[in-house]
C-alpha atoms as a PDB file:
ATOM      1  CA  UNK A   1    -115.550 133.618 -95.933  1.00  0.00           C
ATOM      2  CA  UNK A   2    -112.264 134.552 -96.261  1.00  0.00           C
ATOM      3  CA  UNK A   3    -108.967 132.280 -94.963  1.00  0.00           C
ATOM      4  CA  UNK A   4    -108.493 134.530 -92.254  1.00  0.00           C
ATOM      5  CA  UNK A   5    -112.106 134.129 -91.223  1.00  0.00           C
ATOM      6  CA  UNK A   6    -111.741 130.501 -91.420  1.00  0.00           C
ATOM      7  CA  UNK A   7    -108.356 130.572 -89.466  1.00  0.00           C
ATOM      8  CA  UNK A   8    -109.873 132.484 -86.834  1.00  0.00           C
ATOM      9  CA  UNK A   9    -113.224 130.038 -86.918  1.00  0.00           C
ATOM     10  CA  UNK A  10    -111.183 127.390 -86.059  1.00  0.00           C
ATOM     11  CA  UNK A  11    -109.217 128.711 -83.370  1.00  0.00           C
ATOM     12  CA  UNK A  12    -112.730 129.419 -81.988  1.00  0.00           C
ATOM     13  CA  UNK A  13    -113.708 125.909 -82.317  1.00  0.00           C
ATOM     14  CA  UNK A  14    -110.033 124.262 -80.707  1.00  0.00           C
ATOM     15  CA  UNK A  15    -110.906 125.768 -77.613  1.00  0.00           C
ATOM     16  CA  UNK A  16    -110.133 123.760 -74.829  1.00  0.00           C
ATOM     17  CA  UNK A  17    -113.969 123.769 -73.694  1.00  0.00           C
ATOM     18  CA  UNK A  18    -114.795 123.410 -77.457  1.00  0.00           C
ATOM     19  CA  UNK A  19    -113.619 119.911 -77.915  1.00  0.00           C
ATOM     20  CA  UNK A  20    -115.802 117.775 -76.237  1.00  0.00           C
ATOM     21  CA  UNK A  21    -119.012 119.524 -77.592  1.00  0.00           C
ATOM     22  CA  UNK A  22    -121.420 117.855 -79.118  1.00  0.00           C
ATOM     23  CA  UNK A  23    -122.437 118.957 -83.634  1.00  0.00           C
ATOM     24  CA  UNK A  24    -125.440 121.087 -82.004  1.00  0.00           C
ATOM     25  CA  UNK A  25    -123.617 123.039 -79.567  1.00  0.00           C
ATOM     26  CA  UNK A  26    -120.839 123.702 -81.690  1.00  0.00           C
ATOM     27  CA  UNK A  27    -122.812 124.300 -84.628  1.00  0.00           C
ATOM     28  CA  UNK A  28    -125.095 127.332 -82.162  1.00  0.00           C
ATOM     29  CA  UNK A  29    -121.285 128.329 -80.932  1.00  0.00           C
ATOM     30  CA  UNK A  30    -119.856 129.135 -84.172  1.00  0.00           C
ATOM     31  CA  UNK A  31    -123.675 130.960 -85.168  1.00  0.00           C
ATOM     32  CA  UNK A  32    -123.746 133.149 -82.173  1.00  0.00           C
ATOM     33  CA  UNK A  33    -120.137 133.928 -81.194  1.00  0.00           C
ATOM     34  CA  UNK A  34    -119.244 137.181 -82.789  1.00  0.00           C
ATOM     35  CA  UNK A  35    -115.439 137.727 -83.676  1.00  0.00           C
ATOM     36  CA  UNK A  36    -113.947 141.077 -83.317  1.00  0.00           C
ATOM     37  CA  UNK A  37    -110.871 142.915 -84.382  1.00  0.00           C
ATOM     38  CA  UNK A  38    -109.603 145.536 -81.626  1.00  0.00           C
ATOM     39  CA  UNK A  39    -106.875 147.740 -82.253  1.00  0.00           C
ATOM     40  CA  UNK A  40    -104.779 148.170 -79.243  1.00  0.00           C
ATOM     41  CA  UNK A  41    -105.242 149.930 -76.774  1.00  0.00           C
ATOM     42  CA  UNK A  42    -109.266 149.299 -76.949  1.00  0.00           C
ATOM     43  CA  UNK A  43    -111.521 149.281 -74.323  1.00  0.00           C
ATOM     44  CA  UNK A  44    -113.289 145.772 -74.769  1.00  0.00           C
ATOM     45  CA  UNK A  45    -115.323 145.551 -71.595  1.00  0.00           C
ATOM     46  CA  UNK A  46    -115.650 148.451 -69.605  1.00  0.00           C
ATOM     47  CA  UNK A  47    -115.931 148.427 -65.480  1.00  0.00           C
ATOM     48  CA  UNK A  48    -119.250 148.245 -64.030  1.00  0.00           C
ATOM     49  CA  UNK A  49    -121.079 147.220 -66.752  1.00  0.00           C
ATOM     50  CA  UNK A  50    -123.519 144.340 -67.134  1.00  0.00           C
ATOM     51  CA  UNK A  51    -121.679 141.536 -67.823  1.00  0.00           C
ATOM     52  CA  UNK A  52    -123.270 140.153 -71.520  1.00  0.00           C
ATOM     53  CA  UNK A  53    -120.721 137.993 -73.232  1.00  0.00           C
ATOM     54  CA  UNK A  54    -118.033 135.822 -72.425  1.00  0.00           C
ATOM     55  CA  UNK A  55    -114.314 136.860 -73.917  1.00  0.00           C
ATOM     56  CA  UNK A  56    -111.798 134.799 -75.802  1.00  0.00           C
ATOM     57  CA  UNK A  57    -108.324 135.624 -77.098  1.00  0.00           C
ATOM     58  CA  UNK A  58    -107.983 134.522 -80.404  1.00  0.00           C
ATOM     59  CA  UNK A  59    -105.392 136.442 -81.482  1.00  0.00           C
ATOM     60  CA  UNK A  60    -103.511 139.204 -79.395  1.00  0.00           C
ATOM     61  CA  UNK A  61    -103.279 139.761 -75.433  1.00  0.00           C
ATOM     62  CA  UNK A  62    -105.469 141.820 -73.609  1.00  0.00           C
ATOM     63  CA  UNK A  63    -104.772 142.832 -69.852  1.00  0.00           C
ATOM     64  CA  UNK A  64    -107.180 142.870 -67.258  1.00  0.00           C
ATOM     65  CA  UNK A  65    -106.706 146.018 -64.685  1.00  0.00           C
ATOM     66  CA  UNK A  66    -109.020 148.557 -62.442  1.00  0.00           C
ATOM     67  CA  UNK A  67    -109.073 152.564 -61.915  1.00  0.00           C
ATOM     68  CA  UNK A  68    -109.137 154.004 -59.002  1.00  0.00           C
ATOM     69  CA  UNK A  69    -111.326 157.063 -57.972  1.00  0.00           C
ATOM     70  CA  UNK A  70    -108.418 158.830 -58.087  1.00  0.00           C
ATOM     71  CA  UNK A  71    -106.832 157.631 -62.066  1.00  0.00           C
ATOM     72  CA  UNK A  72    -104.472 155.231 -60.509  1.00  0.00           C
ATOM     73  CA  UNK A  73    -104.183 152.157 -62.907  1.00  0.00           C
ATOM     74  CA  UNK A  74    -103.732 148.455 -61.311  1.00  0.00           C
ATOM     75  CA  UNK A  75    -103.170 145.880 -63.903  1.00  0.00           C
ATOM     76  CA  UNK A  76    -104.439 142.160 -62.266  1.00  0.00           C
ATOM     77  CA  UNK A  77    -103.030 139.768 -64.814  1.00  0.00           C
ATOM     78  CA  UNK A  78    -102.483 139.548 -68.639  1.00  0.00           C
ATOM     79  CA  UNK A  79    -104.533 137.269 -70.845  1.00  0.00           C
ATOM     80  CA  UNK A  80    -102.556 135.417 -74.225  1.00  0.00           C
ATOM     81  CA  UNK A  81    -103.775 134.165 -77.082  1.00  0.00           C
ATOM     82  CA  UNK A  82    -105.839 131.245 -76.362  1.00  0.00           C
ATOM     83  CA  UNK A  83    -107.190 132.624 -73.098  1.00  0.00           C
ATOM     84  CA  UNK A  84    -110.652 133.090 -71.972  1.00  0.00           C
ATOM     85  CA  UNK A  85    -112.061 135.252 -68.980  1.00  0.00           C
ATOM     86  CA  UNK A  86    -114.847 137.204 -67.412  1.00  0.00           C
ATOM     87  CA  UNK A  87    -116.621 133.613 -66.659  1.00  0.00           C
ATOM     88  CA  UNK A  88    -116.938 134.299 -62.827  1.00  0.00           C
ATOM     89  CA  UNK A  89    -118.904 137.276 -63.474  1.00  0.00           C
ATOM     90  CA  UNK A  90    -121.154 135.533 -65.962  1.00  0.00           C
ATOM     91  CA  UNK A  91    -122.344 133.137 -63.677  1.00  0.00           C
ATOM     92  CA  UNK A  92    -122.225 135.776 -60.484  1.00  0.00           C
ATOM     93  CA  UNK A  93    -124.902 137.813 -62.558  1.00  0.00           C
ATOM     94  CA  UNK A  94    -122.543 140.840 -61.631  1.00  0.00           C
ATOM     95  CA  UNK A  95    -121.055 143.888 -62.930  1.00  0.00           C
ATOM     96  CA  UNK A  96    -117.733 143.635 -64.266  1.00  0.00           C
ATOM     97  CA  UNK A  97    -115.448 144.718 -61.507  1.00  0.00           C
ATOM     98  CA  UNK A  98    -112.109 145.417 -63.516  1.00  0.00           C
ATOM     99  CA  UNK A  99    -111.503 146.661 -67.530  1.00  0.00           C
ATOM    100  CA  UNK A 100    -110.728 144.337 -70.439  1.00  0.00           C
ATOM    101  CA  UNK A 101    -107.904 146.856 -72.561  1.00  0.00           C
ATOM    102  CA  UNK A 102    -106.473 145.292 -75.654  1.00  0.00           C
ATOM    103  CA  UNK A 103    -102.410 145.696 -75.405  1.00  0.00           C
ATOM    104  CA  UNK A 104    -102.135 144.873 -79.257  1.00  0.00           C
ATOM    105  CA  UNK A 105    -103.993 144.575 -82.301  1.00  0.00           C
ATOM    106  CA  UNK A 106    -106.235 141.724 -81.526  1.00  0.00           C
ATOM    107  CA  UNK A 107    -108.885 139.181 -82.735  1.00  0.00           C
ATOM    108  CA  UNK A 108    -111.825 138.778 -79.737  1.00  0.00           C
ATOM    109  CA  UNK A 109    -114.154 136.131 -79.697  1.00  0.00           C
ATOM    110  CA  UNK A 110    -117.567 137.398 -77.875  1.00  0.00           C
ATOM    111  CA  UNK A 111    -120.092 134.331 -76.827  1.00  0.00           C
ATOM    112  CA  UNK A 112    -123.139 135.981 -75.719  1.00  0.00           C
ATOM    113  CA  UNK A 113    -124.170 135.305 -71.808  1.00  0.00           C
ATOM    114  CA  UNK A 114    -127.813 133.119 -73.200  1.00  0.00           C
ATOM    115  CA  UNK A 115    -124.996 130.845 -75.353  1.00  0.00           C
ATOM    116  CA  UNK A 116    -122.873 130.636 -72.131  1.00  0.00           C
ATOM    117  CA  UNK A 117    -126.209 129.486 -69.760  1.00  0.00           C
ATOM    118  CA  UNK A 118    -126.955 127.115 -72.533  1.00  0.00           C
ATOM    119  CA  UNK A 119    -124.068 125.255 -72.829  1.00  0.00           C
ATOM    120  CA  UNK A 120    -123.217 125.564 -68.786  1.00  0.00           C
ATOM    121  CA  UNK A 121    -126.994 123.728 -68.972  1.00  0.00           C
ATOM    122  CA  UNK A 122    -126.411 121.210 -71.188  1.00  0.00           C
ATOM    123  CA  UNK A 123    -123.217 120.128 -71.589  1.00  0.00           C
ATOM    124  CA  UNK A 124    -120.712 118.611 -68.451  1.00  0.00           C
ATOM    125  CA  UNK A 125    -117.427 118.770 -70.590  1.00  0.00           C
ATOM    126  CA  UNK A 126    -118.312 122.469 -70.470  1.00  0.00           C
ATOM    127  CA  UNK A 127    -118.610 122.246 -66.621  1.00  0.00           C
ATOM    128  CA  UNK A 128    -115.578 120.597 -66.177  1.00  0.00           C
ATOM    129  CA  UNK A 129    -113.728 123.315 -68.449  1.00  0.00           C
ATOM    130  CA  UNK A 130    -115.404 126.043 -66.186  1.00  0.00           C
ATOM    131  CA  UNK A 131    -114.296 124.330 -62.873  1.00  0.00           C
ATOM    132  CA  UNK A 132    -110.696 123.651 -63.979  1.00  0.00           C
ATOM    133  CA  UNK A 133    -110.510 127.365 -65.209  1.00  0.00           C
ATOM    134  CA  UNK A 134    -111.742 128.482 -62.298  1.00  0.00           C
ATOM    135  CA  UNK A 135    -109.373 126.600 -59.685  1.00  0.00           C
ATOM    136  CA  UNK A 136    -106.509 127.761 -62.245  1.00  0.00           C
ATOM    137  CA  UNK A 137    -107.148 131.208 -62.088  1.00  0.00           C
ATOM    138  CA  UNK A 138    -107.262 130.903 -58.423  1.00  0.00           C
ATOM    139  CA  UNK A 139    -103.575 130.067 -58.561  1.00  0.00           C
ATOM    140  CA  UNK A 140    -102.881 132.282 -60.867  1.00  0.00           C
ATOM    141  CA  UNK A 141    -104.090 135.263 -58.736  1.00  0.00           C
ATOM    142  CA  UNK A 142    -102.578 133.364 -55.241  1.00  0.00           C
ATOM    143  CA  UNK A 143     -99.281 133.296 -57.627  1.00  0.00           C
ATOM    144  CA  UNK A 144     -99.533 137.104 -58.175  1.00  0.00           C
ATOM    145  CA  UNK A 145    -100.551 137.904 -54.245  1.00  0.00           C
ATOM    146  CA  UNK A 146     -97.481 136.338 -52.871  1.00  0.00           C
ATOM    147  CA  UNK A 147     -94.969 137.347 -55.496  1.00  0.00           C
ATOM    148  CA  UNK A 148     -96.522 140.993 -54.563  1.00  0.00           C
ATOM    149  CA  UNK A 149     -96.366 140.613 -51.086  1.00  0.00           C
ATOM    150  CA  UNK A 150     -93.302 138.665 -50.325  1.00  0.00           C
ATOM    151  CA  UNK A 151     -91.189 138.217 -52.845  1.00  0.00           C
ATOM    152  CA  UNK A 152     -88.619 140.514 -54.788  1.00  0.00           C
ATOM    153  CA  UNK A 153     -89.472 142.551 -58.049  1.00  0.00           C
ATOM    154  CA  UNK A 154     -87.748 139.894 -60.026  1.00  0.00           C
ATOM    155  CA  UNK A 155     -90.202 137.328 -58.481  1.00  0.00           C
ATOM    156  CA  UNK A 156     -93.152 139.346 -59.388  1.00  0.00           C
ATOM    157  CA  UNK A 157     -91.755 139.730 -63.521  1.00  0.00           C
ATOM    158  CA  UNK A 158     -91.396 135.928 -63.114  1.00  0.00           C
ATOM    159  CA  UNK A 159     -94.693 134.577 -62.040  1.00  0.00           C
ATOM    160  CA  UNK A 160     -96.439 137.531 -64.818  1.00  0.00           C
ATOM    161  CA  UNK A 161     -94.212 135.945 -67.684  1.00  0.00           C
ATOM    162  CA  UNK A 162     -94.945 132.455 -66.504  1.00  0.00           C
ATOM    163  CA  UNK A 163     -98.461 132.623 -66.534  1.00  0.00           C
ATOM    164  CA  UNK A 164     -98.739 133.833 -69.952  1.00  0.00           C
ATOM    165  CA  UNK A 165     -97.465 130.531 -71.005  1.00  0.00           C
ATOM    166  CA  UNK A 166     -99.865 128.485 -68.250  1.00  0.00           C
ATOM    167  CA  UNK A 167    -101.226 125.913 -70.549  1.00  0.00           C
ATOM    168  CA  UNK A 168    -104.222 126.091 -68.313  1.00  0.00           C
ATOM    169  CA  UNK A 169    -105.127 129.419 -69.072  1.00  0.00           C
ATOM    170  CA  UNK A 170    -103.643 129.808 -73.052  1.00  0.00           C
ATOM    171  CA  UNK A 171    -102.340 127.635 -75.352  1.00  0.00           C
ATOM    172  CA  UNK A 172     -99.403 129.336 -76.487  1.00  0.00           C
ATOM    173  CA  UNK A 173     -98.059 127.324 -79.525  1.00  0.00           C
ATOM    174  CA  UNK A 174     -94.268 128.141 -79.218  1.00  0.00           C
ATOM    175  CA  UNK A 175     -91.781 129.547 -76.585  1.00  0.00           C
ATOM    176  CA  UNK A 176     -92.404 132.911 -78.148  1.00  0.00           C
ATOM    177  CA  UNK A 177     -94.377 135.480 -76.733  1.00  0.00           C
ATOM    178  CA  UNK A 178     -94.485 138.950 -79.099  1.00  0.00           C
ATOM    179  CA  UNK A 179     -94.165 141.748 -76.295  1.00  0.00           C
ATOM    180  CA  UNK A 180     -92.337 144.290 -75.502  1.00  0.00           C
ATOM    181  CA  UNK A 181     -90.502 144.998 -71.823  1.00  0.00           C
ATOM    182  CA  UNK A 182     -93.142 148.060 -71.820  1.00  0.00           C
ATOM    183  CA  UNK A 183     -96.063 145.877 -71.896  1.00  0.00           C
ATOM    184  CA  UNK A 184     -94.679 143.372 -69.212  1.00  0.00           C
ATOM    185  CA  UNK A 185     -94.246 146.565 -66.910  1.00  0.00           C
ATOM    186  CA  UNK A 186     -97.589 147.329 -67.151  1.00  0.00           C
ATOM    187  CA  UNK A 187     -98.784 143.972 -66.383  1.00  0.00           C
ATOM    188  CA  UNK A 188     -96.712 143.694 -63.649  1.00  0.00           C
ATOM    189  CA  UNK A 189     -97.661 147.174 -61.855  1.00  0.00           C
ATOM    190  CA  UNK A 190     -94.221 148.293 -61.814  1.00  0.00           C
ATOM    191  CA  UNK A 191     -91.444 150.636 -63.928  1.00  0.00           C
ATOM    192  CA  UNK A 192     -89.787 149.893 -67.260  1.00  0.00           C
ATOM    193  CA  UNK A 193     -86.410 150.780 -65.469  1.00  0.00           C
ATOM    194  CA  UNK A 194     -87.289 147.598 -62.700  1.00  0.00           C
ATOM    195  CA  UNK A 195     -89.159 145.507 -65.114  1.00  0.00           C
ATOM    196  CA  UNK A 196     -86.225 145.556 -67.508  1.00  0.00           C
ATOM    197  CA  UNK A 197     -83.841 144.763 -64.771  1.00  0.00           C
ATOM    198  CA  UNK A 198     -85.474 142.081 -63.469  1.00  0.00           C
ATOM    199  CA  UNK A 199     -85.757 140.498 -67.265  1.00  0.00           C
ATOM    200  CA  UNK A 200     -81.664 140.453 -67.301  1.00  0.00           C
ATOM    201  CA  UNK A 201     -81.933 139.070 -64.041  1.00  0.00           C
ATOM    202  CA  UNK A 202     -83.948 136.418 -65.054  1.00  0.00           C
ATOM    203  CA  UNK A 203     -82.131 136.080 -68.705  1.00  0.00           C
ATOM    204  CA  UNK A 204     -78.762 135.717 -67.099  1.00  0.00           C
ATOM    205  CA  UNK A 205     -80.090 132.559 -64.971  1.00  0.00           C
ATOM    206  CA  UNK A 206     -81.083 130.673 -68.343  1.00  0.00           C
ATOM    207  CA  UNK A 207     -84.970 131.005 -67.991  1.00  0.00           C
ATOM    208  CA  UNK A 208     -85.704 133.704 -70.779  1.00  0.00           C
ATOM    209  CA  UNK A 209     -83.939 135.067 -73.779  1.00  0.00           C
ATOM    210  CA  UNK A 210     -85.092 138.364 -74.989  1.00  0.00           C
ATOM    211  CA  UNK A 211     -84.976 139.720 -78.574  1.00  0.00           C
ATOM    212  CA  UNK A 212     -86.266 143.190 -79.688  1.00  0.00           C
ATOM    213  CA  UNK A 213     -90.430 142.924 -79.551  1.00  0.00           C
ATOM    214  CA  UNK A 214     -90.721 139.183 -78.015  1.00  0.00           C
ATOM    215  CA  UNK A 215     -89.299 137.244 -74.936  1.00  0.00           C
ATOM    216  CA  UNK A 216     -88.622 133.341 -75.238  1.00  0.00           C
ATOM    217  CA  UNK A 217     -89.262 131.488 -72.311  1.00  0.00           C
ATOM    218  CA  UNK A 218     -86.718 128.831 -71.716  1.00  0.00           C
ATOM    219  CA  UNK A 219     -87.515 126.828 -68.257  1.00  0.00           C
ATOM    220  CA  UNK A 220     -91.510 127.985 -67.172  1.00  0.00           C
ATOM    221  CA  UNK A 221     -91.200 125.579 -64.672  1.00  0.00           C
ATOM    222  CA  UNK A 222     -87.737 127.622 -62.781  1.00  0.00           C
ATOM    223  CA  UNK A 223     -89.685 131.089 -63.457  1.00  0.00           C
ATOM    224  CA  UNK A 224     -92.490 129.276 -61.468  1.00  0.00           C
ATOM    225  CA  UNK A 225     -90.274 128.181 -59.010  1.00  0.00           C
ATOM    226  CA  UNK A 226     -88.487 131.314 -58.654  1.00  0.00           C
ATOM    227  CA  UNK A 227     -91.939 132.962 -58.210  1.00  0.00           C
ATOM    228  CA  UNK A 228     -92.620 131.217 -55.043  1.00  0.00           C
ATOM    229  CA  UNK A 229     -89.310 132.055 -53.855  1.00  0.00           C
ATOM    230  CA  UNK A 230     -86.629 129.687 -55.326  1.00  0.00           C
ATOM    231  CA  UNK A 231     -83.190 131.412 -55.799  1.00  0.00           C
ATOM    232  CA  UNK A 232     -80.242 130.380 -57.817  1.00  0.00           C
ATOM    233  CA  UNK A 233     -77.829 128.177 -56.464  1.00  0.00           C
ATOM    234  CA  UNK A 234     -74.280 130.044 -56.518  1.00  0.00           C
ATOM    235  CA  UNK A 235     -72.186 127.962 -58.600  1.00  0.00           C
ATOM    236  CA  UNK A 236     -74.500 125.677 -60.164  1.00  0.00           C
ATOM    237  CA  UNK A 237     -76.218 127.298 -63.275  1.00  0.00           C
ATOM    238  CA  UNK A 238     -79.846 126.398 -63.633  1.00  0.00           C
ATOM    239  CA  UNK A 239     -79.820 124.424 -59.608  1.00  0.00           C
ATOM    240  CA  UNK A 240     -82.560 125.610 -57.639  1.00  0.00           C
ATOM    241  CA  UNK A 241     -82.818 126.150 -53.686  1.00  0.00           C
ATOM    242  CA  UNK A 242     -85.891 126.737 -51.473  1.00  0.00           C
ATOM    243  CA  UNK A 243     -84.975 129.725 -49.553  1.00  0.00           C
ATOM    244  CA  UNK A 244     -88.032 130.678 -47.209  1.00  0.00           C
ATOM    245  CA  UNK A 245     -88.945 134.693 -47.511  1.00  0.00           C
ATOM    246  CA  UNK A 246     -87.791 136.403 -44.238  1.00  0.00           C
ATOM    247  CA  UNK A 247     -91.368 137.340 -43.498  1.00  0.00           C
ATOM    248  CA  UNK A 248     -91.727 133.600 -42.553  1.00  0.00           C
ATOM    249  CA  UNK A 249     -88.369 132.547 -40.449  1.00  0.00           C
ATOM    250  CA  UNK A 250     -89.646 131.888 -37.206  1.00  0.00           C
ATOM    251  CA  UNK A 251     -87.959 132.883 -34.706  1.00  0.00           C
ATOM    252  CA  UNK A 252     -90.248 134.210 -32.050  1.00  0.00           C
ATOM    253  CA  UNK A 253     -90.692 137.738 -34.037  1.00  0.00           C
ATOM    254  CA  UNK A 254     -92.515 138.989 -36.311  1.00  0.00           C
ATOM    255  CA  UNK A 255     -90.120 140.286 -39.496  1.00  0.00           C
ATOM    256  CA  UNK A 256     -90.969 141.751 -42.717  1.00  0.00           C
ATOM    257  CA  UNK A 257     -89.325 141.121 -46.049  1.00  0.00           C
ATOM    258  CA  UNK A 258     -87.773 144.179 -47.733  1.00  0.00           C
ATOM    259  CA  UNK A 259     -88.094 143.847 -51.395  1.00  0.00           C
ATOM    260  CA  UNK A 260     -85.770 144.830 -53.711  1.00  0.00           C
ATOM    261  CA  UNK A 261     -87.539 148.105 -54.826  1.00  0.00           C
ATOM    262  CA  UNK A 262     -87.501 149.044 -51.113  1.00  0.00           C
ATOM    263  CA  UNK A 263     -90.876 148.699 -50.100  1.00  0.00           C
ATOM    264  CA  UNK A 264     -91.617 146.150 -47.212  1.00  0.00           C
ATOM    265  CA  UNK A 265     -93.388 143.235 -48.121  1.00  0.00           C
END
């Protein structure tokens, strides 16, 4: 087996729900868990198909979107390195509702859906994993929702950078993510043009720096924050202040946030 093998064998095995496994179940893990090179733009799990294996990012990003009847594209979220998905429909017994597309040349790890019931029956640490990476991708998708819905553009590039660096989902090793402002327009649903604005935006009020190819995030917690609706303090770089969307100032009417690509919220 080659180093790269190896490398990639024990990123498999340093998986969050990997590390409380018993010799056995690791030992079947690393035997029936095939590893798989996609270049990017591959389709690695297609929409309504039966949904066999369980996906890991070793290596790479892959997003997660849907096509309508019509060929419009909606991206949902993006998945890092580190990050695992497509449990919910594993233990649903459904068809996959959405598309797995590789954005880059990546490394996939595949556990087959009988290595996934066996380990969901035998070991809790495995459980616990599962119900901790449920409730976080919960918030991750409430996150995404109200950014959408009520908060401005910006808000929306925010919460999609953030979550790329959610140690609950990923386990991104640095403050550098490799990807271009092309691929975080796509994964936020919305233009280069806006996406790149809202990246100055958000460079200019210290939580990002962006170099050719890769963004570094500097503060996840303030793009968080901004996410939900925190704004800059004038005057006081880096100060946060709770400022409540319009949509929800009460005031005995009903008013609707305009966001700042001109669609109501």
């Amino acid at each position: 087996m080659s180093a790269s093998s190896l490398a990639l064998r024990d990123r498999l095995l340093e998986a969050p729900w990997a590390k409380h496994l018993i010799a056995e179940q690791l030992v079947r893990v690393e035997a029936e868990t095939q590893l798989i090179k996609y270049n990017a733009g591959s389709v690695v799990f297609q929409e309504g198909e039966p949904a066999e294996h369980w996906l890991g990012v070793l290596d790479g990003m892959v997003k997660v979107d849907t096509v309508s009847p019509d060929g419009r594209s909606t991206t949902f979220i993006g998945v890092s390195s580190g990050g695992w998905l497509g449990e919910g429909s594993m233990l649903k017994r459904e068809l996959r509702p959405y598309e797995v597309v590789t954005l880059r040349d990546s490394w996939i790890a595949l556990m087959p859906l009988k290595t996934f019931d066996w380990l969901f029956e035998t070991s809790l640490a495995f459980n616990h994993f599962l119900v901790r990476q449920l409730n976080a991708r919960l918030g991750q998708f409430v996150a995404v929702v109200e950014s959408c819905r009520m908060q401005s553009t910006t808000a929306q590039v925010a919460v999609c950078v953030a979550e790329l660096f959610n140690p609950a989902l990923c386990s991104a090793t640095s403050d550098a993510l490799r990807i271009s402002q092309e691929e975080i327009a796509r994964l936020c649903g919305l233009s280069r043009q806006i996406a790149n604005r809202a990246l100055h935006e958000l460079q200019a009020a210290g939580f990002v720096r962006m170099q050719y190819g890769s963004i570094h995030v500097l503060d996840v917690n303030g793009l968080q924050a901004f996410g939900r609706g925190m704004e800059l303090r004038q005057g006081a770089p880096g100060a946060m202040v709770d400022v409540a969307p319009p949509a929800l100032r009460f005031d005995g009417k009903d008013h609707r946030a305009l966001r700042s690509d001109g669609l109501q919220g």
